[in-house]
N, C-alpha and C. Protein backbone atom coordinates (compact mmCIF):
# COMPACT_ATOMS: atom_id res chain seq x y z
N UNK A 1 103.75 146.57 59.59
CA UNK A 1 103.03 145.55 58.87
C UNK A 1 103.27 144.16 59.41
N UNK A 2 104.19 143.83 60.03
CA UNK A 2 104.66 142.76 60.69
C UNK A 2 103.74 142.35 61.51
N UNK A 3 103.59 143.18 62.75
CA UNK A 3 102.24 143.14 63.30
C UNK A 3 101.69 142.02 63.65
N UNK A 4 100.90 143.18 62.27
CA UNK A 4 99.61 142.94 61.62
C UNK A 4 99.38 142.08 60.93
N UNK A 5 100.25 141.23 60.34
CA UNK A 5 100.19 139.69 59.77
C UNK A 5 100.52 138.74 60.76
N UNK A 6 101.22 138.84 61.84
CA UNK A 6 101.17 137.83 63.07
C UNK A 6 99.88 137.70 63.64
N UNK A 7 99.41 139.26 63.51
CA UNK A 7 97.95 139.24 64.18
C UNK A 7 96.95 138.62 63.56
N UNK A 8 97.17 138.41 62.30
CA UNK A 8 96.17 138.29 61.30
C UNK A 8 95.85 136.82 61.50
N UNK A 9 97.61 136.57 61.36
CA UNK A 9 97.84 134.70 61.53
C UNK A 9 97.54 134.22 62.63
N UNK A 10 97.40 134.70 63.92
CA UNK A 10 96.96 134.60 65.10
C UNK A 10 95.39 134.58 65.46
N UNK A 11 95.11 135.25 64.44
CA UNK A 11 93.34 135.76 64.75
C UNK A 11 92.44 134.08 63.98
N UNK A 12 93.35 133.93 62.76
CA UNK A 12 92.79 132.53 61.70
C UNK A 12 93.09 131.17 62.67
N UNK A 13 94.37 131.19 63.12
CA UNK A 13 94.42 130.46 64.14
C UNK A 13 93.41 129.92 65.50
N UNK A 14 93.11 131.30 65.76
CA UNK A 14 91.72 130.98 67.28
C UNK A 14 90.45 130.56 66.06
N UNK A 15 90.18 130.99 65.03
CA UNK A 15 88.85 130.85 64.28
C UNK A 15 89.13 129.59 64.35
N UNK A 16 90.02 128.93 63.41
CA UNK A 16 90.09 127.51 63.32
C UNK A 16 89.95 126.59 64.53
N UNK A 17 90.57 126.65 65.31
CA UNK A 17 90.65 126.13 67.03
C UNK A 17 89.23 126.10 67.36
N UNK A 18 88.70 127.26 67.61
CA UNK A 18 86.93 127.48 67.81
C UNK A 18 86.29 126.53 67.12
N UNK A 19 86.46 126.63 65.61
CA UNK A 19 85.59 126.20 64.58
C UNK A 19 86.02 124.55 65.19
N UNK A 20 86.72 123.97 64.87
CA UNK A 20 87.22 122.57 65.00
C UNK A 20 86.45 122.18 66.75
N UNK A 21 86.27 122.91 67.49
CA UNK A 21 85.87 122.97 68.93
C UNK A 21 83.93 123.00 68.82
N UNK A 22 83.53 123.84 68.22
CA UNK A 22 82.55 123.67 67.95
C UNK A 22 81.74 122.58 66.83
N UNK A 23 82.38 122.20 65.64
CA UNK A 23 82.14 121.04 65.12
C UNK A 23 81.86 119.78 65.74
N UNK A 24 83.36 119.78 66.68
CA UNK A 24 83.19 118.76 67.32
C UNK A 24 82.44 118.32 68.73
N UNK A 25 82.43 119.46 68.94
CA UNK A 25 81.51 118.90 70.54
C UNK A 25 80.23 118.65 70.13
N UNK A 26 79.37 118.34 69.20
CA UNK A 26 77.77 117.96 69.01
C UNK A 26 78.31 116.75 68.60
N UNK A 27 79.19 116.76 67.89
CA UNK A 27 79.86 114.92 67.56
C UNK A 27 79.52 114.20 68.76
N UNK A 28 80.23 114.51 69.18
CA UNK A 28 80.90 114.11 71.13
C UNK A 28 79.53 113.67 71.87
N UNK A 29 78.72 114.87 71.61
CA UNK A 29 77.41 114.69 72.24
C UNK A 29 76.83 113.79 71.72
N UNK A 30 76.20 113.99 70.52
CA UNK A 30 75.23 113.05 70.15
C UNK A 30 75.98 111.48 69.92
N UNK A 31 77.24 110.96 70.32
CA UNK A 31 77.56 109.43 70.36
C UNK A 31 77.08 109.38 71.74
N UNK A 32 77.08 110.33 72.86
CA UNK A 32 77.21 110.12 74.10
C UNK A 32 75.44 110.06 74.60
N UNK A 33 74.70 110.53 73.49
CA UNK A 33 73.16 110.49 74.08
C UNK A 33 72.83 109.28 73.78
N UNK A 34 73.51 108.20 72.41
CA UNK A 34 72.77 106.81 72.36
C UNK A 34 73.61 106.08 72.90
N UNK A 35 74.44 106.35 74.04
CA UNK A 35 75.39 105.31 74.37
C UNK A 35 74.88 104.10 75.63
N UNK A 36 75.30 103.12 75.75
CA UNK A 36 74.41 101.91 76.46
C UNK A 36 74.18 102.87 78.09
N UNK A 37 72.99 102.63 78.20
CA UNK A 37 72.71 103.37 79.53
C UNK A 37 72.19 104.31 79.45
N UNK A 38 71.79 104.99 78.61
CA UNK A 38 71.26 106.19 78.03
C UNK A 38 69.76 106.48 78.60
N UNK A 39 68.78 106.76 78.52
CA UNK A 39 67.97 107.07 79.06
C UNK A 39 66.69 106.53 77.88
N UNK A 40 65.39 106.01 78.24
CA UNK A 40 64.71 105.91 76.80
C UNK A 40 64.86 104.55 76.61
N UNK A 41 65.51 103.20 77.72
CA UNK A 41 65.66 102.17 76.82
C UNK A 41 64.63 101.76 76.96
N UNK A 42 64.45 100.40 75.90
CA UNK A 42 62.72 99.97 76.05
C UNK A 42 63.11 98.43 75.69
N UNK A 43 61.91 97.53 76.24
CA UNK A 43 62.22 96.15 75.93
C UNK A 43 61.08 95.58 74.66
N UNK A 44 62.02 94.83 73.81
CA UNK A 44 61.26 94.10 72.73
C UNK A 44 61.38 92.65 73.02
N UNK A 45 60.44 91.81 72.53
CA UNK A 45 60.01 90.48 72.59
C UNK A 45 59.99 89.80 71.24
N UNK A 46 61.15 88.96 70.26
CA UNK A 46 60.45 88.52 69.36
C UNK A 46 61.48 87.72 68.56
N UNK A 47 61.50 87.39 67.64
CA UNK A 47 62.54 86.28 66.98
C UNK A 47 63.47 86.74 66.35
N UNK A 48 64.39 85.92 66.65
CA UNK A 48 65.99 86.18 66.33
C UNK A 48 65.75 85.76 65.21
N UNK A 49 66.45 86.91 63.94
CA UNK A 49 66.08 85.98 62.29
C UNK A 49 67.25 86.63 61.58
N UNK A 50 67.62 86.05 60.33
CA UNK A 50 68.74 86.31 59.99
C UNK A 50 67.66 87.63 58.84
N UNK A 51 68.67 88.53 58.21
CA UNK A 51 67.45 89.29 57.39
C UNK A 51 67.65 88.69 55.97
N UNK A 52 68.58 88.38 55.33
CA UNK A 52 68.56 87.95 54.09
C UNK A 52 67.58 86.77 53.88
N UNK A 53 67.91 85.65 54.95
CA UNK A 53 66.78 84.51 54.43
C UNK A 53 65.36 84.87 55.09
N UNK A 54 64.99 85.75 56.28
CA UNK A 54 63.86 86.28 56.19
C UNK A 54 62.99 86.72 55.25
N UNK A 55 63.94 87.73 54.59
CA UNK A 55 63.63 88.80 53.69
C UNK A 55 63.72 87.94 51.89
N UNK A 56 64.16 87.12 51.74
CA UNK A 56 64.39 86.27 50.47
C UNK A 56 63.26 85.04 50.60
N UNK A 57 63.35 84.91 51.80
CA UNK A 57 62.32 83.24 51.97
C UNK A 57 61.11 83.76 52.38
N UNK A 58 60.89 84.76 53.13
CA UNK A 58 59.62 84.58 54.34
C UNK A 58 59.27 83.81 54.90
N UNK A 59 58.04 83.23 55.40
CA UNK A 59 57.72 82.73 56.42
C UNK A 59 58.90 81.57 56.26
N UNK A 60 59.31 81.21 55.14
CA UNK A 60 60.54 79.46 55.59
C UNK A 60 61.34 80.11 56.19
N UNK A 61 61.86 81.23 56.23
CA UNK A 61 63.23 81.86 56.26
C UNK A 61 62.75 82.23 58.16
N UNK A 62 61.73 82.06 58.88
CA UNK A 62 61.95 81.77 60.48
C UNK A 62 61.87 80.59 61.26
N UNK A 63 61.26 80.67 62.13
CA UNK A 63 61.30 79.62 63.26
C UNK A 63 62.26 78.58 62.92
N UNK A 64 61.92 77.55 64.31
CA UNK A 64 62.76 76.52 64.52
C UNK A 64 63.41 75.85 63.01
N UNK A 65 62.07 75.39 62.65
CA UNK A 65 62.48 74.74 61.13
C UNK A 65 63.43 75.47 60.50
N UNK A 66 63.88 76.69 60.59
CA UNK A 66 64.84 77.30 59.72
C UNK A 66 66.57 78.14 60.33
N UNK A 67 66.20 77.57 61.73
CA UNK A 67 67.56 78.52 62.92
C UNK A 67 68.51 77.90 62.65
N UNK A 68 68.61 76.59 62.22
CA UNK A 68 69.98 76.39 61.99
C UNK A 68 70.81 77.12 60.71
N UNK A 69 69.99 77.18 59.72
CA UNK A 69 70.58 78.19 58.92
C UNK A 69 70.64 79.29 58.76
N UNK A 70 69.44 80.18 59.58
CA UNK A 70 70.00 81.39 60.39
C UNK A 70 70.74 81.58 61.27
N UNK A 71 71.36 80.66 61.97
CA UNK A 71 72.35 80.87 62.86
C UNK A 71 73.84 80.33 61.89
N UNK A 72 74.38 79.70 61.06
CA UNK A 72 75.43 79.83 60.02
C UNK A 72 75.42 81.68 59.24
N UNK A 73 73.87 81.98 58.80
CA UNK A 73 74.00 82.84 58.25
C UNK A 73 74.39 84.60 58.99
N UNK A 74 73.85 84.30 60.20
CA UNK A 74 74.08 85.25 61.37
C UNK A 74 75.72 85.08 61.74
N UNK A 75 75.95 83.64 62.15
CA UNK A 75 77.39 83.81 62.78
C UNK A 75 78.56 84.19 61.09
N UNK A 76 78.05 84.25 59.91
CA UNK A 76 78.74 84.26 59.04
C UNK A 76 78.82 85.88 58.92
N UNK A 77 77.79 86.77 59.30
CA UNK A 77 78.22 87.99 59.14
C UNK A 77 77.01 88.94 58.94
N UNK A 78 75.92 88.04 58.49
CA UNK A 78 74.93 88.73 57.61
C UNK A 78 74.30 89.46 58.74
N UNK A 79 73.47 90.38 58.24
CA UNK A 79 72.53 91.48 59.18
C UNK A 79 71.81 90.57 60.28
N UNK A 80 71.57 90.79 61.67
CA UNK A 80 70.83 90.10 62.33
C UNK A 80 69.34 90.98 62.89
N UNK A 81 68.60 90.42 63.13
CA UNK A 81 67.35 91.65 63.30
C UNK A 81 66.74 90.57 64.36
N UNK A 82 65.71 91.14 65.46
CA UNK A 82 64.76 90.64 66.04
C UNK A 82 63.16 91.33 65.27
N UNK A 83 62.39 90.37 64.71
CA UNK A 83 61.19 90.49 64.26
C UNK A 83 60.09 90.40 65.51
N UNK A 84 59.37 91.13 65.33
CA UNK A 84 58.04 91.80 66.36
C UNK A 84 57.18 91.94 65.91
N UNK A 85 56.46 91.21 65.92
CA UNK A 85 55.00 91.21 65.19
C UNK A 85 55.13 91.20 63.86
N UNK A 86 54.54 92.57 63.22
CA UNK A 86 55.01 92.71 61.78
C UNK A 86 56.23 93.47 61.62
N UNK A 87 56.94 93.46 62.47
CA UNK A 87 58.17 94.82 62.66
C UNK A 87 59.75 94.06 62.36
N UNK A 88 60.45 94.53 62.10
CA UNK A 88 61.56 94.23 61.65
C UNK A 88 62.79 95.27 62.44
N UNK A 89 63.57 94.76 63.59
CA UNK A 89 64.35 95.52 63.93
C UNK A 89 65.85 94.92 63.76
N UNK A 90 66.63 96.27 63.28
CA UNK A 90 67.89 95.82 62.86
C UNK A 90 68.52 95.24 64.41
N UNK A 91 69.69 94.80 64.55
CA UNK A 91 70.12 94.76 65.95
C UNK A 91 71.54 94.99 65.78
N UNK A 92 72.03 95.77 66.86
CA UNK A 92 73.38 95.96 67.10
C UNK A 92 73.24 95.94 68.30
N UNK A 93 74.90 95.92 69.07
CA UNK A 93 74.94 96.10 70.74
C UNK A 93 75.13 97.49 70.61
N UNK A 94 75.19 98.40 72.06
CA UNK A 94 74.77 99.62 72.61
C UNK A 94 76.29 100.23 72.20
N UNK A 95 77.34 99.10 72.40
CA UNK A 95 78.70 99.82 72.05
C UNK A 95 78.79 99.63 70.87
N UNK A 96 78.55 99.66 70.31
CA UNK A 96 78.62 99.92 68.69
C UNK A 96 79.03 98.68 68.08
N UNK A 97 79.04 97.25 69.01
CA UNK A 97 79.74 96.06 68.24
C UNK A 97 78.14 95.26 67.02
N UNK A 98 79.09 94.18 66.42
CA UNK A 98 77.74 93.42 66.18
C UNK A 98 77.27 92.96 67.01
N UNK A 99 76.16 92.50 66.79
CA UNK A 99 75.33 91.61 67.47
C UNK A 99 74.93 89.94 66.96
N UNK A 100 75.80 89.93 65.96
CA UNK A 100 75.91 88.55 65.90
C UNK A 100 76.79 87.56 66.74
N UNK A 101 77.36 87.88 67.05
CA UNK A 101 77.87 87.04 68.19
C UNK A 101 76.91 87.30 68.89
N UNK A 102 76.31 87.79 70.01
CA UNK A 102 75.33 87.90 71.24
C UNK A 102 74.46 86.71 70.53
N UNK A 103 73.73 87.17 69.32
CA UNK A 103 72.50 86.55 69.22
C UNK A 103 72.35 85.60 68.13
N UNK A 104 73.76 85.28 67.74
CA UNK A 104 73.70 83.75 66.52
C UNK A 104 73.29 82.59 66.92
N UNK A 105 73.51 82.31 68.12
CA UNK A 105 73.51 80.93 68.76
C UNK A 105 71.79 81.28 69.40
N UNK A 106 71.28 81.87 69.31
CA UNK A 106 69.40 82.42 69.88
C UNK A 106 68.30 82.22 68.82
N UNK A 107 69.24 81.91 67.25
CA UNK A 107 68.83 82.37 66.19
C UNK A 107 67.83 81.41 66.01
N UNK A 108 66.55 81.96 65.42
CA UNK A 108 64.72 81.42 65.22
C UNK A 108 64.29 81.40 66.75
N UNK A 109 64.88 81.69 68.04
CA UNK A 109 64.20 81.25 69.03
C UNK A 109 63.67 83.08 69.33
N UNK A 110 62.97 82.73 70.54
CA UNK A 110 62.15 84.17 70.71
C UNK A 110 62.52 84.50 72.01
N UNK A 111 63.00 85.50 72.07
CA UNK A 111 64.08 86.73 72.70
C UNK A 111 63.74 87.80 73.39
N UNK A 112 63.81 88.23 74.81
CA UNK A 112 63.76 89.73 75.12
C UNK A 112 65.15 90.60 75.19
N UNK A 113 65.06 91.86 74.51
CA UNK A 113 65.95 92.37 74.41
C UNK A 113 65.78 93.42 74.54
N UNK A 114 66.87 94.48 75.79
CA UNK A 114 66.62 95.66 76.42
C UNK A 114 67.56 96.31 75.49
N UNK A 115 67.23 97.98 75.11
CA UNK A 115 68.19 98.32 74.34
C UNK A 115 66.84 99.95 74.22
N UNK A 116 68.31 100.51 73.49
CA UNK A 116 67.01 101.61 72.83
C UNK A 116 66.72 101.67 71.42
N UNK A 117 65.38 101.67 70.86
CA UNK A 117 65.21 102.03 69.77
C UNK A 117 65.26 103.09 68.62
N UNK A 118 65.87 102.96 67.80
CA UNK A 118 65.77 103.96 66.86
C UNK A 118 64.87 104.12 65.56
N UNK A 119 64.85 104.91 65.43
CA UNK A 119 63.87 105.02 63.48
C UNK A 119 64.27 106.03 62.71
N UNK A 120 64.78 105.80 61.37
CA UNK A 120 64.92 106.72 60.79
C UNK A 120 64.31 105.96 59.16
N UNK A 121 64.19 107.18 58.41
CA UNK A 121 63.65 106.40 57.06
C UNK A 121 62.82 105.51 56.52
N UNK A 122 61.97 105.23 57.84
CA UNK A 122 61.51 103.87 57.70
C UNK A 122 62.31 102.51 58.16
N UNK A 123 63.34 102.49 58.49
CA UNK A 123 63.91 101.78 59.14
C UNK A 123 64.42 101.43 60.68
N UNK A 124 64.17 100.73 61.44
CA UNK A 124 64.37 99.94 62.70
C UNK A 124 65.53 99.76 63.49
N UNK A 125 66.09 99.98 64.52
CA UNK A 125 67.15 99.58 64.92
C UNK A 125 66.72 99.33 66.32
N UNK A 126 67.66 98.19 67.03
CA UNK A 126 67.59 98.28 68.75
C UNK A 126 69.57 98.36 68.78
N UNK A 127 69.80 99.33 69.79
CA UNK A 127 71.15 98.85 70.42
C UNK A 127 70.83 98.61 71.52
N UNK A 128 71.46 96.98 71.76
CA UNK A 128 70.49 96.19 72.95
C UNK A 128 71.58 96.26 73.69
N UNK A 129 71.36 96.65 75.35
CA UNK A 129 72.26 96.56 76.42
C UNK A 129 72.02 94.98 77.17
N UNK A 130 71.01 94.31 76.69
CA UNK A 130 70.66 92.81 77.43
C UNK A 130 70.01 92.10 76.77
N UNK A 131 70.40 90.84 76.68
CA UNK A 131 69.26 89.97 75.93
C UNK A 131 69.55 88.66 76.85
N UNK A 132 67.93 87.98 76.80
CA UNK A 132 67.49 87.30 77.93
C UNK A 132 66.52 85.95 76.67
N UNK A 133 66.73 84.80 76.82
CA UNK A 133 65.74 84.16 75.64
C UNK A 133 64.21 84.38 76.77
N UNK A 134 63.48 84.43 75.74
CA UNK A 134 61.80 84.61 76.28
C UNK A 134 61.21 83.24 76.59
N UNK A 135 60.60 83.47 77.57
CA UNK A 135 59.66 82.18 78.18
C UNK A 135 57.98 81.97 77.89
């Protein structure tokens, strides 16, 4: 019977090892398919805006007339997004940092930014590998 409970404990052992091995390698993968350099990036064109006073003010809450307090409200922490037409994209960098630092000091001006896009839910994202102000 001795064994047969080493074996037993031996056999739960490889399951677990496996299991923990297989969990984790799609982890592994899927950080490594959106990672900067990835394949799929695409460039957007459009204004650096903070989202709270966007999204609370509208039209006051962009352009020039309003960057200086999107750029306090950006370098303070709040969500930063580049707006595109009627589009609203969240922004982060490609390594997973914010993007308020990159793009507080850009803030109401109009921006190209390489990165890849995401969508889920109805919602927007770029993780931008470059940003360039637009001419």
């Amino acid at each position: 019977m001795g064994g047969n409970n080493k074996e037993g404990t031996m056999r739960t052992m490889l399951t677990l090892a496996l299991g923990v091995l297989l969990i984790g390698a799609p982890a592994a993968w899927a950080h490594e398919e959106h990672a900067a350099g990835s394949s799929g990036e695409q460039t957007l064109t459009g204004e650096v805006v903070d989202t709270f006073c966007y999204l609370s003010h509208g039209k006051e809450g962009l352009g020039k007339a309003h960057a200086s307090c999107a750029k306090k409200c950006i370098e303070g922490g709040l969500p930063v997004a580049i707006k595109v037409g009627d589009r609203l994209y969240l922004a982060a960098m490609a390594d997973h940092a914010a993007a308020n630092k990159t793009l507080g000091a850009l803030a109401g001006q109009q921006v190209t930014v390489h990165g890849k896009i995401m969508e889920q839910d109805g919602q927007r994202m770029i993780a931008i590998t470059h940003v360039e102000k637009a001419e």
